[in-house]
Protein backbone atom coordinates (compact mmCIF):
# COMPACT_ATOMS: atom_id res chain seq x y z
CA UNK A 1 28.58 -33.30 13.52
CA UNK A 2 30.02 -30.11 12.12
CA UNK A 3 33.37 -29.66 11.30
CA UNK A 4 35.01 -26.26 12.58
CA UNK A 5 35.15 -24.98 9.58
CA UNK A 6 32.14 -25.54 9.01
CA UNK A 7 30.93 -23.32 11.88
CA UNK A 8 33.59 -20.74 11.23
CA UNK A 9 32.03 -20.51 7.24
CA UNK A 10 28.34 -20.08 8.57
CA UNK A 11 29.57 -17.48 11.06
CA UNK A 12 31.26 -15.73 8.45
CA UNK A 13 28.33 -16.04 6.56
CA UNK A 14 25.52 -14.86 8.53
CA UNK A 15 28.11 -12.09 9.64
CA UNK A 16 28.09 -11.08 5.94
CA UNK A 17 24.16 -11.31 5.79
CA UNK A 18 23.89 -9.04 8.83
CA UNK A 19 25.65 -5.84 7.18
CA UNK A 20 23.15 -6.60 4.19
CA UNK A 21 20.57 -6.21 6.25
CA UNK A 22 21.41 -3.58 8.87
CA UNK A 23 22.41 -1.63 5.47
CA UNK A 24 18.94 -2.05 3.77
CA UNK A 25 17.13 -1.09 7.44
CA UNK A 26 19.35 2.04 7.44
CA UNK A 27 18.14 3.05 3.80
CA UNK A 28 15.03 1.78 4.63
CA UNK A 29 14.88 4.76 7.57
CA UNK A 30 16.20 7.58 5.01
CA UNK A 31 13.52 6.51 2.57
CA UNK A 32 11.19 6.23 5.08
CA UNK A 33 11.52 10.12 6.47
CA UNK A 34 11.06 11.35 2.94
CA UNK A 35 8.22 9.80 2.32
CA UNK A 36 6.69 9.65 5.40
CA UNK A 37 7.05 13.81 5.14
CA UNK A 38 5.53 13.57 1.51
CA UNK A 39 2.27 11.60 2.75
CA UNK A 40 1.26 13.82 5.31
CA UNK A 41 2.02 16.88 2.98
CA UNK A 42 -0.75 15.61 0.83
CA UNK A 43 -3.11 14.46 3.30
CA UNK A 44 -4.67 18.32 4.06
CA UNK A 45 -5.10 18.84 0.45
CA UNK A 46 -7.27 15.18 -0.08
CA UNK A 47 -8.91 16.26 2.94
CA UNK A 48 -9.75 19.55 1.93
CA UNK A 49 -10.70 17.84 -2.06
CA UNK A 50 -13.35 15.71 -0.36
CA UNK A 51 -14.70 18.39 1.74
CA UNK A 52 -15.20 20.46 -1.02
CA UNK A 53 -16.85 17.80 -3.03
CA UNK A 54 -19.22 16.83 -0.31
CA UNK A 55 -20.63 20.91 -0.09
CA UNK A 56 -20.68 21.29 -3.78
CA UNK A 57 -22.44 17.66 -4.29
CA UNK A 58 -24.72 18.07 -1.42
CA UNK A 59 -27.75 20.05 -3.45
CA UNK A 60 -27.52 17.84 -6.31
CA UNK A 61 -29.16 14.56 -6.00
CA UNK A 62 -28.65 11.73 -7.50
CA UNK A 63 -32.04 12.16 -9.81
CA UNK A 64 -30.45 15.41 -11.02
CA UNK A 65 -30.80 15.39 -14.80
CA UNK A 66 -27.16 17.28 -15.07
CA UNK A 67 -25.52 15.30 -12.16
CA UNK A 68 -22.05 14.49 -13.38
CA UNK A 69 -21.55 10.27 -13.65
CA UNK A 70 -18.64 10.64 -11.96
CA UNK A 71 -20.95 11.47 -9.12
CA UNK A 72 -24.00 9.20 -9.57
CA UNK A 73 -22.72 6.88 -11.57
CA UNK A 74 -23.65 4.92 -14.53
CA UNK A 75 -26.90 3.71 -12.09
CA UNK A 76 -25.58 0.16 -12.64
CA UNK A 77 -23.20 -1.73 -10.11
CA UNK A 78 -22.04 -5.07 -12.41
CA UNK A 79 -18.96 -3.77 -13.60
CA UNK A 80 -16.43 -3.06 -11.30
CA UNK A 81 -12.70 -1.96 -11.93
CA UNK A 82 -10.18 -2.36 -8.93
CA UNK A 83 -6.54 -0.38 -8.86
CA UNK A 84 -4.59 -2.60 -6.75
CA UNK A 85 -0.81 -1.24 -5.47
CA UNK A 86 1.18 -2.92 -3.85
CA UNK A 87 5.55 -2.92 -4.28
CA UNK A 88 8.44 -3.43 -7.05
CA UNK A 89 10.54 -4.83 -4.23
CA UNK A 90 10.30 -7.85 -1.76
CA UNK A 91 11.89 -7.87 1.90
CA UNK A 92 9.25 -5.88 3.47
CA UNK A 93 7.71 -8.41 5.30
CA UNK A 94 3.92 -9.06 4.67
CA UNK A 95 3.69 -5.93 3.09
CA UNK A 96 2.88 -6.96 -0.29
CA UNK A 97 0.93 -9.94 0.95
CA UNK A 98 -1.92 -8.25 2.62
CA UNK A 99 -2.79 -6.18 0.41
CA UNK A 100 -2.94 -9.06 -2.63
CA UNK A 101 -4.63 -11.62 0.41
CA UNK A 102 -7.35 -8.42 0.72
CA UNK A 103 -7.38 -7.93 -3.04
CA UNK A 104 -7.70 -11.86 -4.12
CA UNK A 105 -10.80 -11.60 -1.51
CA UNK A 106 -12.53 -8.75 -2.39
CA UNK A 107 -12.55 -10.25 -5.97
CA UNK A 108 -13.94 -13.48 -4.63
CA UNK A 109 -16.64 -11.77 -2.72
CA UNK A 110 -17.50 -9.62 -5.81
CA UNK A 111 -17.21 -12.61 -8.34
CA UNK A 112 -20.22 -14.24 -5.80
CA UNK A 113 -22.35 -11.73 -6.08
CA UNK A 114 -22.31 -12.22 -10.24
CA UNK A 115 -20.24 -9.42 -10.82
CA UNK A 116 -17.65 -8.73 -14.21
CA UNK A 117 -13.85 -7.82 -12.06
CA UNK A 118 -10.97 -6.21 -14.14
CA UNK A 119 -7.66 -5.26 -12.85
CA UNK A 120 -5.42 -2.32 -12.95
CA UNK A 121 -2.28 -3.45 -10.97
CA UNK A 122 0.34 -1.14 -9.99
CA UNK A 123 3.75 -2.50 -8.10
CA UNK A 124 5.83 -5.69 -9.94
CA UNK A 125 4.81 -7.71 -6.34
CA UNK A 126 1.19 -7.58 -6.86
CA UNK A 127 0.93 -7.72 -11.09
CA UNK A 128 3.34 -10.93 -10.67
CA UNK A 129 0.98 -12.96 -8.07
CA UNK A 130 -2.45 -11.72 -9.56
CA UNK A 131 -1.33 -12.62 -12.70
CA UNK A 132 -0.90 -16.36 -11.79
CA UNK A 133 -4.50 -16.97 -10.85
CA UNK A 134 -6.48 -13.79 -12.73
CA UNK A 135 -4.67 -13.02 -15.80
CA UNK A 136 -7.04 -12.45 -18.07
CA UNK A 137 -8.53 -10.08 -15.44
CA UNK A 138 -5.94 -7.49 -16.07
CA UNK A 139 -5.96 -5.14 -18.62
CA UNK A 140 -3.49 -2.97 -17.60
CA UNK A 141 0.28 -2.98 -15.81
CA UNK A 142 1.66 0.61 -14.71
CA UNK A 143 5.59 -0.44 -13.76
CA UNK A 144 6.91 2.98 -13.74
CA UNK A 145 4.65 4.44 -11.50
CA UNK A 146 6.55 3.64 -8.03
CA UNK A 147 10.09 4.82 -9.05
CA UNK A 148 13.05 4.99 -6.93
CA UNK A 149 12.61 8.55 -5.98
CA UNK A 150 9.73 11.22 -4.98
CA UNK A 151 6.13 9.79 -6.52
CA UNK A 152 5.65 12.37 -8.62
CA UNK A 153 1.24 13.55 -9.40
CA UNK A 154 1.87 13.43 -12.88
CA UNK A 155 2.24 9.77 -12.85
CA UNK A 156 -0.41 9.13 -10.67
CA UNK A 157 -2.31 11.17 -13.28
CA UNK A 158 -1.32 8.91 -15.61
CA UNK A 159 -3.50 6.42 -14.19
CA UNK A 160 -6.45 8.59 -13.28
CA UNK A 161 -6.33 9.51 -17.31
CA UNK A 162 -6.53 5.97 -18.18
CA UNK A 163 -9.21 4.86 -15.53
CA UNK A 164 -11.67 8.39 -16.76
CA UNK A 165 -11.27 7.21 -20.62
CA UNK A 166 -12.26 3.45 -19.84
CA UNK A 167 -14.82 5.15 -17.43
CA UNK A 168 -16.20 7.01 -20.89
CA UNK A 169 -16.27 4.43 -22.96
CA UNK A 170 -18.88 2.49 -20.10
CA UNK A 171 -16.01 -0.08 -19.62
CA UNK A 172 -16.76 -0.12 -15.82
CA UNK A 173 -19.54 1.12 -13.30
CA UNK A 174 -17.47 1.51 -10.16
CA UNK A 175 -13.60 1.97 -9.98
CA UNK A 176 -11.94 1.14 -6.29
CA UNK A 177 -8.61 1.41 -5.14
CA UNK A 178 -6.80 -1.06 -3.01
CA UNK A 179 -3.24 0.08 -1.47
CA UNK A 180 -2.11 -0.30 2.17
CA UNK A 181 -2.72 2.92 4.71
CA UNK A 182 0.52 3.98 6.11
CA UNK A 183 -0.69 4.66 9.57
CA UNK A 184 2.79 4.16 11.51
CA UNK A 185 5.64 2.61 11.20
CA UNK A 186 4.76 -0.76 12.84
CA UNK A 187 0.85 -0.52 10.90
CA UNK A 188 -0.01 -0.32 7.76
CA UNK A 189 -3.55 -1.06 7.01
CA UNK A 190 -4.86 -2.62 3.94
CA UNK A 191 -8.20 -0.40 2.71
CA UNK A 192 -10.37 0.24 -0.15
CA UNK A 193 -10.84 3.06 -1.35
CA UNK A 194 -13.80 3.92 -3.84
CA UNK A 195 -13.13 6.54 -6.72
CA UNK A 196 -15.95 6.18 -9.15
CA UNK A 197 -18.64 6.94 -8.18
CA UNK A 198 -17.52 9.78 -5.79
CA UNK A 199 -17.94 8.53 -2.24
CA UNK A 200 -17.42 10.62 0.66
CA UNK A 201 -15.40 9.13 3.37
CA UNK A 202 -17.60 8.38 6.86
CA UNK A 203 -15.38 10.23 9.24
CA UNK A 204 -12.95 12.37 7.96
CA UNK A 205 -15.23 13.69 4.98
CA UNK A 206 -17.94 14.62 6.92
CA UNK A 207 -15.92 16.85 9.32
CA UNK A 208 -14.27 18.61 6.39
CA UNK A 209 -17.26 18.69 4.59
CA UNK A 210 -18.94 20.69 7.94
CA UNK A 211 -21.13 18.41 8.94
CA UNK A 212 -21.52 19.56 12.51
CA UNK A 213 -25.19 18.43 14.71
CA UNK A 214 -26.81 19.68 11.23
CA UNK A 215 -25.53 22.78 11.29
CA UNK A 216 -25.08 23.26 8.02
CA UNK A 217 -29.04 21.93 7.38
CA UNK A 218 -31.50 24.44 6.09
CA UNK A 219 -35.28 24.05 7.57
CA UNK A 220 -36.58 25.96 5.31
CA UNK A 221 -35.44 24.97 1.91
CA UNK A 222 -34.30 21.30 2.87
CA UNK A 223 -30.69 21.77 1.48
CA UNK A 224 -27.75 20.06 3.23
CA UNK A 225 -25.68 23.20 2.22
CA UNK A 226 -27.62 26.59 1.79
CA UNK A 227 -24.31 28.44 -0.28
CA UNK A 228 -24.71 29.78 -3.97
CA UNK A 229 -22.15 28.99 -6.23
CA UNK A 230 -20.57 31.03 -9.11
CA UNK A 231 -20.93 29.18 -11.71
CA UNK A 232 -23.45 25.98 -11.41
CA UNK A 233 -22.39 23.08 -9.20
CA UNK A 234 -22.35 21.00 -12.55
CA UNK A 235 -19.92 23.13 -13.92
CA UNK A 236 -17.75 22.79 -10.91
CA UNK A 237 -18.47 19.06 -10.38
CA UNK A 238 -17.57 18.49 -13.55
CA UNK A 239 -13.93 20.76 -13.14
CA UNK A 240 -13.43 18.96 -9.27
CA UNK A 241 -14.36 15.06 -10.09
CA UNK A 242 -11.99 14.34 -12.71
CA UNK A 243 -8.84 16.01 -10.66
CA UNK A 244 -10.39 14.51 -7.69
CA UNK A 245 -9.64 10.97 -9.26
CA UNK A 246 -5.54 11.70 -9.63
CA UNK A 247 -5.49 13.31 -6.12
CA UNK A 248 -7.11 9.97 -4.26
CA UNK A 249 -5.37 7.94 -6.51
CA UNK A 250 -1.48 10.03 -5.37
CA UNK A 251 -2.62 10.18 -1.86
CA UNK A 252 -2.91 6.40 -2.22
CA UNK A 253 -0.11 6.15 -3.89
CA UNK A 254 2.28 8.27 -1.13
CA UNK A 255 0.44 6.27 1.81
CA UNK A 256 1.70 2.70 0.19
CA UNK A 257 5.23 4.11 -0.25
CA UNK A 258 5.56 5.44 2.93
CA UNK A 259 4.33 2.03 4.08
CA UNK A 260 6.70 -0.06 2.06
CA UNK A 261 9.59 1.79 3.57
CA UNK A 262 8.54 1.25 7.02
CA UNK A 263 7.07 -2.29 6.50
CA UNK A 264 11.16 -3.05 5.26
CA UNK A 265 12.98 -1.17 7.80
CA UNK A 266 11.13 -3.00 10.67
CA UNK A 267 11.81 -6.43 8.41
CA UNK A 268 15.68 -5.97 8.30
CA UNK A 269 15.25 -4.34 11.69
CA UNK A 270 14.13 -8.07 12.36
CA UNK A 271 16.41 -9.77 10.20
CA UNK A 272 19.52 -7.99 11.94
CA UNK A 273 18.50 -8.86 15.67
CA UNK A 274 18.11 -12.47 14.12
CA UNK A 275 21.14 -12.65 12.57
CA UNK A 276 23.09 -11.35 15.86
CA UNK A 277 21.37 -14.06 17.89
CA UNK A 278 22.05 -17.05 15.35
CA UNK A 279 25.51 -15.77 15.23
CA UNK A 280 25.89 -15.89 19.16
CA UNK A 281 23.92 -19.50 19.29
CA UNK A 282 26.90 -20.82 16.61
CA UNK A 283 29.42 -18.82 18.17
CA UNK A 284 28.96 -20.69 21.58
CA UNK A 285 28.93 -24.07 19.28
CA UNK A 286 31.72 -23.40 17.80
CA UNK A 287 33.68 -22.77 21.20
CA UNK A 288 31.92 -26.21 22.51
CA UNK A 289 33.52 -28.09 19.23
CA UNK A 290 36.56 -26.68 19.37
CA UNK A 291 36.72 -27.70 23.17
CA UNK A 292 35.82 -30.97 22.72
CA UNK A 293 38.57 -31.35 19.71
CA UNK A 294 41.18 -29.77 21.76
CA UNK A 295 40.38 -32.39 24.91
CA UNK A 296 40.09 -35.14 22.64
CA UNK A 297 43.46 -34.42 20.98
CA UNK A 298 44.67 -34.17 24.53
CA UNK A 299 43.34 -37.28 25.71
CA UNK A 300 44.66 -39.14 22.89
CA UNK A 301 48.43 -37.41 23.67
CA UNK A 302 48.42 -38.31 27.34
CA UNK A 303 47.24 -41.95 26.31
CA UNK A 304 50.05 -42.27 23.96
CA UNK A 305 52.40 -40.97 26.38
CA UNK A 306 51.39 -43.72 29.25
CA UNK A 307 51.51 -46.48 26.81
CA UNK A 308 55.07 -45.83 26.10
């Protein structure tokens, strides 16, 4: 059985361990505003990128002599580069775990199907556990992209830069990014989203692109979007793709910050309440010990007493 001191140490302990973590949840909160505000800044402006896309892209098919690769495609599907992000930090729950358990998966399901996987990994959390089972799948570590502050876009266009060069040298066929959707504080969701070739979203691109009951459908010349543009659609395509890349890739980016924030505040959130129960479950052992010492020390008074 315990000594008191014992209990009085582990109290003082878990004590100690419950202004850690009632500290990290408050941060956690701060951080979590910031970004949180930062996310949905960017979310009308990737809306608005992939609406614009989907007009421009929609009287160009994909048998277009001029169509830009980065909306067609190399017309291969064997090579396939995936951007996973995940955290530099721990205590966030299963934050960082989903999205690896989605990303260890998805390369399972494309390694089936014959296909060559390589790995971009951004976040310490994620390059640290890929690396002990696909190694020499990675060819590239970004650990300065998730700082301590505000994501800035001209790291995230850091990374778009890298994945357009390796995309012109016909390193892969299609690029996808894995992060985890901040979609409130108690959810984030762990998605894929596709950047090469250009895919439009199923819901939220078609309503920005105007897809409306086929409104925007021309009988008479068969064109999904009867507008003339100033200069060719190539020319923009091939102006709107490549900046499209680093916008998808910071929107991503924002939404997995946000979501680390939140994911930790609701795990010290957690850890707190946990803490304040153990320390009332030891608290009321403690008082039963020290009870039980003080009766025993009585006992053994009063039966010295009467043997006298």
């Amino acid at each position: 059985m315990p000594s008191l001191r014992d209990y009085r140490d582990r109290i003082k302990s878990v004590k100690s361990t419950r202004k850690i973590t009632s500290a990290m949840k408050m941060v956690a909160a701060s951080k979590l505003r910031r970004t949180q505000e930062q996310a949905q800044s960017a979310q009308p402006y990737a809306k608005a990128m992939a609406g614009m896309l989907a007009r421009v892209s929609g009287n160009i098919s994909d048998g277009a002599e001029n169509a830009p690769k980065l909306l067609v495609g190399t017309g291969a599907d064997e090579k396939h580069l995936l951007i996973v992000v995940t955290a530099n930090r721990g205590l966030c729950g299963g934050f960082n775990a989903y999205i690896i358990k989605s990303a260890l998966a998805h390369i399972e399901t494309l390694e089936s199907q014959g296909k060559n996987v390589s790995l971009i990994t951004i976040g310490k959390k994620g390059h640290v556990a890929l690396s002990r089972v696909h190694k020499d799948k990675i060819i590239h570590y970004f650990d300065d992209v998730l700082g301590r502050d505000n994501i800035e876009y001209a790291k995230a266009d850091k990374v778009a830069q890298m994945v357009l060069s390796r995309f012109d040298m016909s390193e892969f066929d299609v690029c996808a990014m894995l992060f985890n959707q901040f979609v409130s504080v108690l959810v984030q969701r762990p998605i894929k989203m596709q950047l090469i070739p250009f895919e439009l979203e199923s819901e939220e691109g078609e309503e920005a692109a105007g897809f409306h009951d086929g409104a925007c459908c021309d009988e008479e010349t068969g064109y999904l979007f009867p507008y003339s543009y100033e200069p060719s659609e190539d020319e923009i395509l091939d102006a709107l793709l490549p900046r499209n890349v680093g916008v998808q890739i910071f929107r991503g980016l924002l939404d997995s910050a946000a979501g680390e924030q939140a994911a930790r505040m609701t795990a010290m959130d957690n850890a707190t309440r946990n803490a304040g129960d153990m320390i009332d479950d030891l608290t009321l052992k403690y008082n039963r010990a020290r009870q039980a010492y003080i009766t025993k020390e009585l006992i053994e008074i009063i039966s010295g007493a009467e043997a006298m």
